[in-house]
C-alpha atoms as a PDB file:
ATOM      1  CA  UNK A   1       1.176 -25.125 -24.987  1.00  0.00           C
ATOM      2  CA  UNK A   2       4.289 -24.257 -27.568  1.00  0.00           C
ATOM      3  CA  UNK A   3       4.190 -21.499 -29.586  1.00  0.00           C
ATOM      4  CA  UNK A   4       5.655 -22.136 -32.970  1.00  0.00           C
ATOM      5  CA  UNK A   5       8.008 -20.078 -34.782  1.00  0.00           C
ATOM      6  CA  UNK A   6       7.092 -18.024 -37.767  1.00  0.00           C
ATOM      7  CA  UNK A   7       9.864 -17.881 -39.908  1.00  0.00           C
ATOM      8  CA  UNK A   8       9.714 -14.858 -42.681  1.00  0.00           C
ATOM      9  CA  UNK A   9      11.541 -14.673 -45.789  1.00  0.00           C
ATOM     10  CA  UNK A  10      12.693 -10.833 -46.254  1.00  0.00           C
ATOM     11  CA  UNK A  11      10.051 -10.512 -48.665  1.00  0.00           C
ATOM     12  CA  UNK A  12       7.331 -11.680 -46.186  1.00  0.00           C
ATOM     13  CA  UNK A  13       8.615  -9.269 -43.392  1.00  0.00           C
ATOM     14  CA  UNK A  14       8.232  -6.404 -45.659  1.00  0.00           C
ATOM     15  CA  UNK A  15       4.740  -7.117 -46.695  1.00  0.00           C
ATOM     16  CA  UNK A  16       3.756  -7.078 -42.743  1.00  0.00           C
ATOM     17  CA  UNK A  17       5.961  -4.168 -42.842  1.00  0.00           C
ATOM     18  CA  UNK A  18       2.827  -1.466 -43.283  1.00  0.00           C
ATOM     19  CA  UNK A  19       0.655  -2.826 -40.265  1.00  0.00           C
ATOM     20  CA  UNK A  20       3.644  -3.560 -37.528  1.00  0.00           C
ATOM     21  CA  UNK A  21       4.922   0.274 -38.404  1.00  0.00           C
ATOM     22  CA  UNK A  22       1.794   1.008 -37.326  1.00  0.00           C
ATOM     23  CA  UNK A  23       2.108  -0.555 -34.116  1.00  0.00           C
ATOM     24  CA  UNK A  24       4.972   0.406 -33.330  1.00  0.00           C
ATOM     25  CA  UNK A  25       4.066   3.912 -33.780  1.00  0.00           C
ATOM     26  CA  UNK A  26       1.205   3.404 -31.308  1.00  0.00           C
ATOM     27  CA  UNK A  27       3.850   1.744 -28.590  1.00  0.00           C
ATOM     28  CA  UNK A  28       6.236   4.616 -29.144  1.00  0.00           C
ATOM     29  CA  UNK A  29       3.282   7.270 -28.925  1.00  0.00           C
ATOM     30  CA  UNK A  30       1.396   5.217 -25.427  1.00  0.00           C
ATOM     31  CA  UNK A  31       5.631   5.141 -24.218  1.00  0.00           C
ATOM     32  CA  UNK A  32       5.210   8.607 -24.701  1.00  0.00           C
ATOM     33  CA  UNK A  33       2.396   9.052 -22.689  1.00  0.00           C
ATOM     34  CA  UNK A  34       3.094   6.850 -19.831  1.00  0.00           C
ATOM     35  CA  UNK A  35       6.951   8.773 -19.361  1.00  0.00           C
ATOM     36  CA  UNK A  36       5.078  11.784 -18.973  1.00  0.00           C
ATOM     37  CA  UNK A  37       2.568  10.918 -16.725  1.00  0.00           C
ATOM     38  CA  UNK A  38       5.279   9.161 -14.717  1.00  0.00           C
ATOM     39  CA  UNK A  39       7.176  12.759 -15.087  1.00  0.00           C
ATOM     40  CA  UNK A  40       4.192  14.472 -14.084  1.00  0.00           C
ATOM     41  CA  UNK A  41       3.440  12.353 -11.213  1.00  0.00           C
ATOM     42  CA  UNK A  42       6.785  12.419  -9.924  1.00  0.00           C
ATOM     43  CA  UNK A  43       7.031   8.247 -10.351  1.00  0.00           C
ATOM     44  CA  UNK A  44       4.025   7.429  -8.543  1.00  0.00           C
ATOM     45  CA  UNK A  45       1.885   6.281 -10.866  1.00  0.00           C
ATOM     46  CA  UNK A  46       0.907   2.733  -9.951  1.00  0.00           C
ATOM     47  CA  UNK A  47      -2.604   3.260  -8.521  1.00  0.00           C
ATOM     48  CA  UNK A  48      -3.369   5.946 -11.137  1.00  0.00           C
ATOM     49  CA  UNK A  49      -6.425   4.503 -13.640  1.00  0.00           C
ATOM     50  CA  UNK A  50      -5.150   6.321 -16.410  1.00  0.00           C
ATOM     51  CA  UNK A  51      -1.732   4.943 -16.269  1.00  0.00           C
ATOM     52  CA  UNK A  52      -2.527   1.355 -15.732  1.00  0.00           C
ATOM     53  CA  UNK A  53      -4.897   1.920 -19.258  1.00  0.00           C
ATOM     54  CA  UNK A  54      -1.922   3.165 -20.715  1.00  0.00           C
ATOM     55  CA  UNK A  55       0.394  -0.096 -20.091  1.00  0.00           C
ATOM     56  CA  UNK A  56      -3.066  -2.447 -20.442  1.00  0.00           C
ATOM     57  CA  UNK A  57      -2.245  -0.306 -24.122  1.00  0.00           C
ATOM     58  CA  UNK A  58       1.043  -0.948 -24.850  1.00  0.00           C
ATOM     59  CA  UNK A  59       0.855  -4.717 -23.693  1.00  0.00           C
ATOM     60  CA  UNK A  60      -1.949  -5.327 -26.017  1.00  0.00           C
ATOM     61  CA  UNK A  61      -0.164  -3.587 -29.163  1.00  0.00           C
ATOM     62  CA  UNK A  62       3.105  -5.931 -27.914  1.00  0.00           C
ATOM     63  CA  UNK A  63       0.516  -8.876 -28.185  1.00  0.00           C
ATOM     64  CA  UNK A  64      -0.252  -7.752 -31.575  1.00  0.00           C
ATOM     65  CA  UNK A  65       3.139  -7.639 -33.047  1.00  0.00           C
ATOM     66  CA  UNK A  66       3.794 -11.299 -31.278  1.00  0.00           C
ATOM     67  CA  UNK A  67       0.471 -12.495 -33.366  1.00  0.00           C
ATOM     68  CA  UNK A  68       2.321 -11.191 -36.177  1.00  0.00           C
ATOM     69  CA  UNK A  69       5.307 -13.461 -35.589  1.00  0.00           C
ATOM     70  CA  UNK A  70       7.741 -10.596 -34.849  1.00  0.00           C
ATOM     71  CA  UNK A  71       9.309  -8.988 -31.288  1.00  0.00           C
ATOM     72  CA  UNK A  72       9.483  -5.523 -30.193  1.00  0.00           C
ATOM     73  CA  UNK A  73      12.857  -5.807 -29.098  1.00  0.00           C
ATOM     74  CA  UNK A  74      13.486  -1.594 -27.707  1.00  0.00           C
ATOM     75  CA  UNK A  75      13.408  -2.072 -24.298  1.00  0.00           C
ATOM     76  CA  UNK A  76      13.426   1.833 -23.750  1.00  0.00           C
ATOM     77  CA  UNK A  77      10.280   2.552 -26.055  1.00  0.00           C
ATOM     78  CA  UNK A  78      12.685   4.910 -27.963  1.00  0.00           C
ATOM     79  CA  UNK A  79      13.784   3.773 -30.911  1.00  0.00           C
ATOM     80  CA  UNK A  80      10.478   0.937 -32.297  1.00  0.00           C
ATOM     81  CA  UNK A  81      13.243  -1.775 -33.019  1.00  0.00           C
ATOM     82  CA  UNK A  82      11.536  -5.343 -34.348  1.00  0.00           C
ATOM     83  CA  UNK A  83      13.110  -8.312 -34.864  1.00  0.00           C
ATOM     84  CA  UNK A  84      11.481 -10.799 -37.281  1.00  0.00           C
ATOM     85  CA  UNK A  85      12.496 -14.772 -37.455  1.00  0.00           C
ATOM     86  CA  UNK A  86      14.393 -15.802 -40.312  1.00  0.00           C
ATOM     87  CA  UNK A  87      16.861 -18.011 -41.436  1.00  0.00           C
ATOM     88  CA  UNK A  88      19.801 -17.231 -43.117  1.00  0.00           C
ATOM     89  CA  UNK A  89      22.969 -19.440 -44.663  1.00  0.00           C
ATOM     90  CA  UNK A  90      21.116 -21.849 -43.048  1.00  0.00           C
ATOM     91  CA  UNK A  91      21.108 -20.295 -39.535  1.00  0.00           C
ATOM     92  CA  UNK A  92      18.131 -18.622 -37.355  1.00  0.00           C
ATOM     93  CA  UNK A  93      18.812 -15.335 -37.310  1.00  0.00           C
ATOM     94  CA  UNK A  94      16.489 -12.242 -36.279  1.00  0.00           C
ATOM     95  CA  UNK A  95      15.593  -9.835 -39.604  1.00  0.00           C
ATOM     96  CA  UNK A  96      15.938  -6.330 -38.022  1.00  0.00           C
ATOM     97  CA  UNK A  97      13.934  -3.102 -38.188  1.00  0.00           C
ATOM     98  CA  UNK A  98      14.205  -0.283 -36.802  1.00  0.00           C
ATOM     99  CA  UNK A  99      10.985   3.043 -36.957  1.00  0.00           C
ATOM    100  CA  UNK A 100      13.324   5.150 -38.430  1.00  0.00           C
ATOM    101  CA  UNK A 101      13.776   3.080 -41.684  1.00  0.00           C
ATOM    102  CA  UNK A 102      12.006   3.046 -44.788  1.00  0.00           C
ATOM    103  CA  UNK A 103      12.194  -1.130 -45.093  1.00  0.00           C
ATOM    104  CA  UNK A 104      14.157  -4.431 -43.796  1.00  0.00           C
ATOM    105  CA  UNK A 105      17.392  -4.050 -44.980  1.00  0.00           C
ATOM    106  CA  UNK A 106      19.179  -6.055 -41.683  1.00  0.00           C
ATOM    107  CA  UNK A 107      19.459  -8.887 -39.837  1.00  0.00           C
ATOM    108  CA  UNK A 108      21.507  -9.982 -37.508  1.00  0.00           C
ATOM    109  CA  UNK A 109      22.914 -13.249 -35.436  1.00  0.00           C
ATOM    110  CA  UNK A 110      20.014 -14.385 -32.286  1.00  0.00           C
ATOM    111  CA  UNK A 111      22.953 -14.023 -30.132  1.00  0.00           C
ATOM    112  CA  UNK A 112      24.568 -11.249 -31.488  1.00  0.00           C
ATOM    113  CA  UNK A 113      21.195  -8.650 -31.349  1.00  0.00           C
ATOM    114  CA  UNK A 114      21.715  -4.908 -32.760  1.00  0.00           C
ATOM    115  CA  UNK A 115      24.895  -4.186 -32.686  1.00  0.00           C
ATOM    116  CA  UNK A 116      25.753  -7.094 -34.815  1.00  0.00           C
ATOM    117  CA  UNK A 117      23.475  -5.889 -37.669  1.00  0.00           C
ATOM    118  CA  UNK A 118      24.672  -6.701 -41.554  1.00  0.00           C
ATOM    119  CA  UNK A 119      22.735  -6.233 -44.764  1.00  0.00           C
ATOM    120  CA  UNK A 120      20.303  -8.866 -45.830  1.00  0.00           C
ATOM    121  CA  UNK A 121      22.603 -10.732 -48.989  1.00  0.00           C
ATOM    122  CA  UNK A 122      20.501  -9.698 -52.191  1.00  0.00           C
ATOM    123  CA  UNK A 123      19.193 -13.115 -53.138  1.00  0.00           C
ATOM    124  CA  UNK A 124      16.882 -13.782 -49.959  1.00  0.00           C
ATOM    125  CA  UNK A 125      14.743 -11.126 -51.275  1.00  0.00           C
ATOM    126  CA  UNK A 126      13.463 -13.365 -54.123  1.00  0.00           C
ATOM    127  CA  UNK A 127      10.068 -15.257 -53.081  1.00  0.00           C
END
């Protein structure tokens, strides 16, 4: 079975924008949760019920966002960075958010990720 690719326009990004920032606040706050059990527990967690509900959590809220069309992309559940597909000059490129921002003002090269961030060019935010 292939999955196809939902490609959003900045516009359509930020309309999603109000659910998937709620999302990611749930992954960041079950992270949360999880680190400090696994603090609590001294890192042995993997047998312990209310752990295993915790990731059952996060993986479910992950599945959500991928429904959307967008990827959680923060592999240390610090920051609630989500990429979005888009194209841009004609080139698939990843629209970038990150929690701490108000809307989707970046986007950046597939290969290139973060780092390589650059505004969005005014005109793709016309629909």
């Amino acid at each position: 079975m292939s999955t196809e690719i939902k490609y959003f326009t900045p516009s359509e990004a930020k309309k999603t924008l109000p659910l998937v920032k709620k999302i990611v606040k749930d992954i960041l706050s079950t992270a949360k949760e999880i680190k400090l059990l696994a603090e609590e527990s001294e890192g042995d967690v993997q047998n312990d019920p209310q752990f295993i509900k915790l990731i059952n959590e996060v993986n479910s809220f992950l599945k959500e966002l991928e429904e959307i069309g967008c990827f959680f992309k923060d592999v240390n559940f610090s920051i609630g960075l989500v990429d979005f597909p888009s194209v841009i000059d004609n080139k698939e490129v990843y629209l970038c958010w990150r929690s701490d921002e108000e809307d989707i003002l970046y986007y950046h090269d597939i290969d290139a990720g973060y780092m390589g961030r650059k505004l969005i060019p005014p005109q793709y935010f016309i629909d």
